[in-house]
Protein backbone atom coordinates (compact mmCIF):
# COMPACT_ATOMS: atom_id res chain seq x y z
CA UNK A 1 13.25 22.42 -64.83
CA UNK A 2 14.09 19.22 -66.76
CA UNK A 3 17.74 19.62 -65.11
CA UNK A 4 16.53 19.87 -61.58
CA UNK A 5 14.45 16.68 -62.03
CA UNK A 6 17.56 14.82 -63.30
CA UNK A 7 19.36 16.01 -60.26
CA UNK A 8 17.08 15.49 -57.65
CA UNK A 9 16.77 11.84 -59.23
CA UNK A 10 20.24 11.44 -59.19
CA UNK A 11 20.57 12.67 -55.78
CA UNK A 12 18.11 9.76 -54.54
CA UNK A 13 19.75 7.48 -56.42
CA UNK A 14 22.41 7.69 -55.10
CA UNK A 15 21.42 7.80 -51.49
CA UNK A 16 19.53 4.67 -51.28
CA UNK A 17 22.58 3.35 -53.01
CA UNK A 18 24.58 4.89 -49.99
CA UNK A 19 22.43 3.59 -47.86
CA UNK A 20 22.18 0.12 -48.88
CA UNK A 21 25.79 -0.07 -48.79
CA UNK A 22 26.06 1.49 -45.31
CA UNK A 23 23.79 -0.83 -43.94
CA UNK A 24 25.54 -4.13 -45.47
CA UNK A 25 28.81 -2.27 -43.95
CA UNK A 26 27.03 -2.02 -40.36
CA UNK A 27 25.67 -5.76 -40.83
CA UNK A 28 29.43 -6.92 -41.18
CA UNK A 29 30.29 -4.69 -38.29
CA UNK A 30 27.90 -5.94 -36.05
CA UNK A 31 28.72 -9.54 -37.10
CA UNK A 32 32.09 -9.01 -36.37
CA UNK A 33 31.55 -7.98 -33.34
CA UNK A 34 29.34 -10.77 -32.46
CA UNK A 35 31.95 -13.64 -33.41
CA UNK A 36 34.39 -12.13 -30.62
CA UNK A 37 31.99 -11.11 -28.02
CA UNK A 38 31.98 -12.99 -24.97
CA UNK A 39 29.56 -14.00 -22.19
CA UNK A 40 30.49 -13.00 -18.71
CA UNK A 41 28.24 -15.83 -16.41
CA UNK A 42 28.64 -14.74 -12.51
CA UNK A 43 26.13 -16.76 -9.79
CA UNK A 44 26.56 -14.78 -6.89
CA UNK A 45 26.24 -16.51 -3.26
CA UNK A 46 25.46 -15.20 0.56
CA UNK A 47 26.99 -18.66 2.08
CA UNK A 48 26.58 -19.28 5.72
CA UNK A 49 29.28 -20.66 8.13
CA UNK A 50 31.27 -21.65 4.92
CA UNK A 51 28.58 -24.40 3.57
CA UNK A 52 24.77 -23.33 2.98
CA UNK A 53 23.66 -21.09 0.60
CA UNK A 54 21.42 -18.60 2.22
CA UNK A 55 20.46 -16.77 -1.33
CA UNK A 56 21.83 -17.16 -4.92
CA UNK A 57 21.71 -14.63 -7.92
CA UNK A 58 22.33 -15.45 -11.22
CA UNK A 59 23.68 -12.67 -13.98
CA UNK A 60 24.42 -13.17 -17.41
CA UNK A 61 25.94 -10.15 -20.06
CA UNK A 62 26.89 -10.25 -22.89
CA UNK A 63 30.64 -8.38 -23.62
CA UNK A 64 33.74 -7.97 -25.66
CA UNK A 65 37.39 -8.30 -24.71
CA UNK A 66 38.08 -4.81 -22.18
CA UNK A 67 34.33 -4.37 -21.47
CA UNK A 68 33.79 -4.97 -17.86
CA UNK A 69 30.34 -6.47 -16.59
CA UNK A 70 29.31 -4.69 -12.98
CA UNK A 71 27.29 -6.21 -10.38
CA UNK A 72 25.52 -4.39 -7.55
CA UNK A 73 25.06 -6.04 -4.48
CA UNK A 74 23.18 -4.03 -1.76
CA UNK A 75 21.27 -5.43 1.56
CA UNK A 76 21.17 -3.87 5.05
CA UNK A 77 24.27 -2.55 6.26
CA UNK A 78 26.20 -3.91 3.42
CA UNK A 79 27.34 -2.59 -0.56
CA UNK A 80 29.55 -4.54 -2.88
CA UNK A 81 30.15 -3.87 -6.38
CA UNK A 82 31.78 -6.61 -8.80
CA UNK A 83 33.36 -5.75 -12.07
CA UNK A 84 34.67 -8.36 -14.01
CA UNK A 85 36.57 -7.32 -17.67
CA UNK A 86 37.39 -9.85 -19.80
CA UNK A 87 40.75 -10.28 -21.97
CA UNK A 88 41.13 -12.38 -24.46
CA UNK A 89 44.58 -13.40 -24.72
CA UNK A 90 46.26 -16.66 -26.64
CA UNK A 91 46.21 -19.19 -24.16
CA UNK A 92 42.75 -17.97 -22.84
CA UNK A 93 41.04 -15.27 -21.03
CA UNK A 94 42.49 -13.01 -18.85
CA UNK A 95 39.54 -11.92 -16.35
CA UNK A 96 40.35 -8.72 -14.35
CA UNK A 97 38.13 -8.95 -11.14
CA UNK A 98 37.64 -5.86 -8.79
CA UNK A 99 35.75 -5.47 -6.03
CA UNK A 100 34.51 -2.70 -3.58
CA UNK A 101 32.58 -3.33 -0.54
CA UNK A 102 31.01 -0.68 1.95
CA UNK A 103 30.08 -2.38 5.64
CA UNK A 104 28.33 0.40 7.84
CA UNK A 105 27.91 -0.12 11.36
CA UNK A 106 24.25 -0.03 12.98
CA UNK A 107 24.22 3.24 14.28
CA UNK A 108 26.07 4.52 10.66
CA UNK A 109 29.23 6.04 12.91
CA UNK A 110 31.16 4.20 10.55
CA UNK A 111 32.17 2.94 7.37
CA UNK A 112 34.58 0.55 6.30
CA UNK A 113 35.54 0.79 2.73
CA UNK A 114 37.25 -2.34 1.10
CA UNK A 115 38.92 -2.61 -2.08
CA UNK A 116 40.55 -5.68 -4.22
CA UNK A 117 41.97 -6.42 -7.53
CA UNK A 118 43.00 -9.65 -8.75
CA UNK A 119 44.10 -10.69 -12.53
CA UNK A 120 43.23 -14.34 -12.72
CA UNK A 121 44.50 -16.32 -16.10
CA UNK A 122 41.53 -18.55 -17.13
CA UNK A 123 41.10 -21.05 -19.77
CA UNK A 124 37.54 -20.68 -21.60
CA UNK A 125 34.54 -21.78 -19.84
CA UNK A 126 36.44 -22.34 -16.73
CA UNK A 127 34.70 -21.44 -13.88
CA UNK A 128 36.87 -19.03 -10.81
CA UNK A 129 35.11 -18.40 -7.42
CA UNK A 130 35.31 -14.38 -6.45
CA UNK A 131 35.55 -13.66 -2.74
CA UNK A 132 34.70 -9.85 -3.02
CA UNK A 133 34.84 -9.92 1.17
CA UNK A 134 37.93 -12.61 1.40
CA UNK A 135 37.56 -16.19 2.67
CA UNK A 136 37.24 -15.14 6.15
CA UNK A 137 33.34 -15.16 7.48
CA UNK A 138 31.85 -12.10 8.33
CA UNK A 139 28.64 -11.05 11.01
CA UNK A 140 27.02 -8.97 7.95
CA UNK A 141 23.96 -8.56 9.95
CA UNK A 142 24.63 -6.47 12.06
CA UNK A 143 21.63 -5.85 13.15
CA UNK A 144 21.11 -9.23 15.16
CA UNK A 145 23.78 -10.35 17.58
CA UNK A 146 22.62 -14.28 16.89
CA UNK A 147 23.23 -13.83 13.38
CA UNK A 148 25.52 -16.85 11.52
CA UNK A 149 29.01 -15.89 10.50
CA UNK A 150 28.66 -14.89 6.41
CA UNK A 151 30.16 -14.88 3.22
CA UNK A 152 29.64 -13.96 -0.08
CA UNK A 153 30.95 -15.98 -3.37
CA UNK A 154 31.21 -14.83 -7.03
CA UNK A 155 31.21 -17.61 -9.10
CA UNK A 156 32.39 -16.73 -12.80
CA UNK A 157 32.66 -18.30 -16.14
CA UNK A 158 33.55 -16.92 -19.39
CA UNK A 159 32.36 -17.92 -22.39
CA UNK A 160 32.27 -17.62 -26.37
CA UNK A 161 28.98 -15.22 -26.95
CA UNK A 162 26.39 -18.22 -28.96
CA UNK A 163 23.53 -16.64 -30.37
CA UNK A 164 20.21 -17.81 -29.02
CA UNK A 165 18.51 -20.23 -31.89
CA UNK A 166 15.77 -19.03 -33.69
């Protein structure tokens, strides 16, 4: 009986001992991990006629270098999705921007799919401006024939991840 206390003992022991040390190795992990994440800022724009800003969104992640950050656009006839990965290379960041847009017509008889890719060397915190649709303006409205000629703008900057104080 005396035995089986010993080892039970023992075997406690030595798994808050594990434990401890397994959570001091998960505290450096995270750490770690913190000191090379990045933050991925991207104000996205509806800009009409090529000067006002009809409607802005802001969205800010958190990421590491090869982690992409998505954004979802969706209103009336109109989808985009954003992904933006982050590299981190010596001279900088290397942001990898790809976007995919779906424009239906009114009556849905058809869809235009729309694809890009662009690699874009960037130094860090410098700010790039994303046209998911190109730099042409578009009649996304579809809806209303007297609608003003559109565009939207992805504005991103990449930053080293700082902790929020306190």
């Amino acid at each position: 009986m005396r035995r089986n206390r010993t080892a039970i003992v023992a075997c406690l022991v030595l798994a808050m001992g594990t434990s401890r040390l397994a959570a001091v190795e998960l505290d450096d992990i995270l750490r770690a991990l913190l000191d090379q994440a990045l933050t991925v800022s991207i104000t996205a724009r509806v800009v009409e006629s090529g000067r006002v800003t009809v409607q802005s969104y802001d969205l800010t992640r958190v990421t590491i270098s090869g982690r992409a950050v998505r954004l979802r656009l969706e209103g009336g006839n109109l989808i985009i999705v954003a992904e933006f990965t982050p590299y981190e290379a010596d001279d900088g960041i290397l942001l990898v921007a790809e976007g995919q847009i779906l424009l239906r017509t009114p009556d849905d008889e058809e869809v235009k799919y729309m694809t890009s890719l662009r690699s874009i060397p960037l130094a860090i915190g410098e700010r790039v401006v994303f046209y998911p649709l190109g730099r042409a303006t578009f009649d996304l409205d579809a809806d209303n024939d007297h609608s003003d000629r559109l565009n939207i703008e992805l504005e991103v900057e990449v930053t080293p991840y700082q902790p929020a104080p306190g």
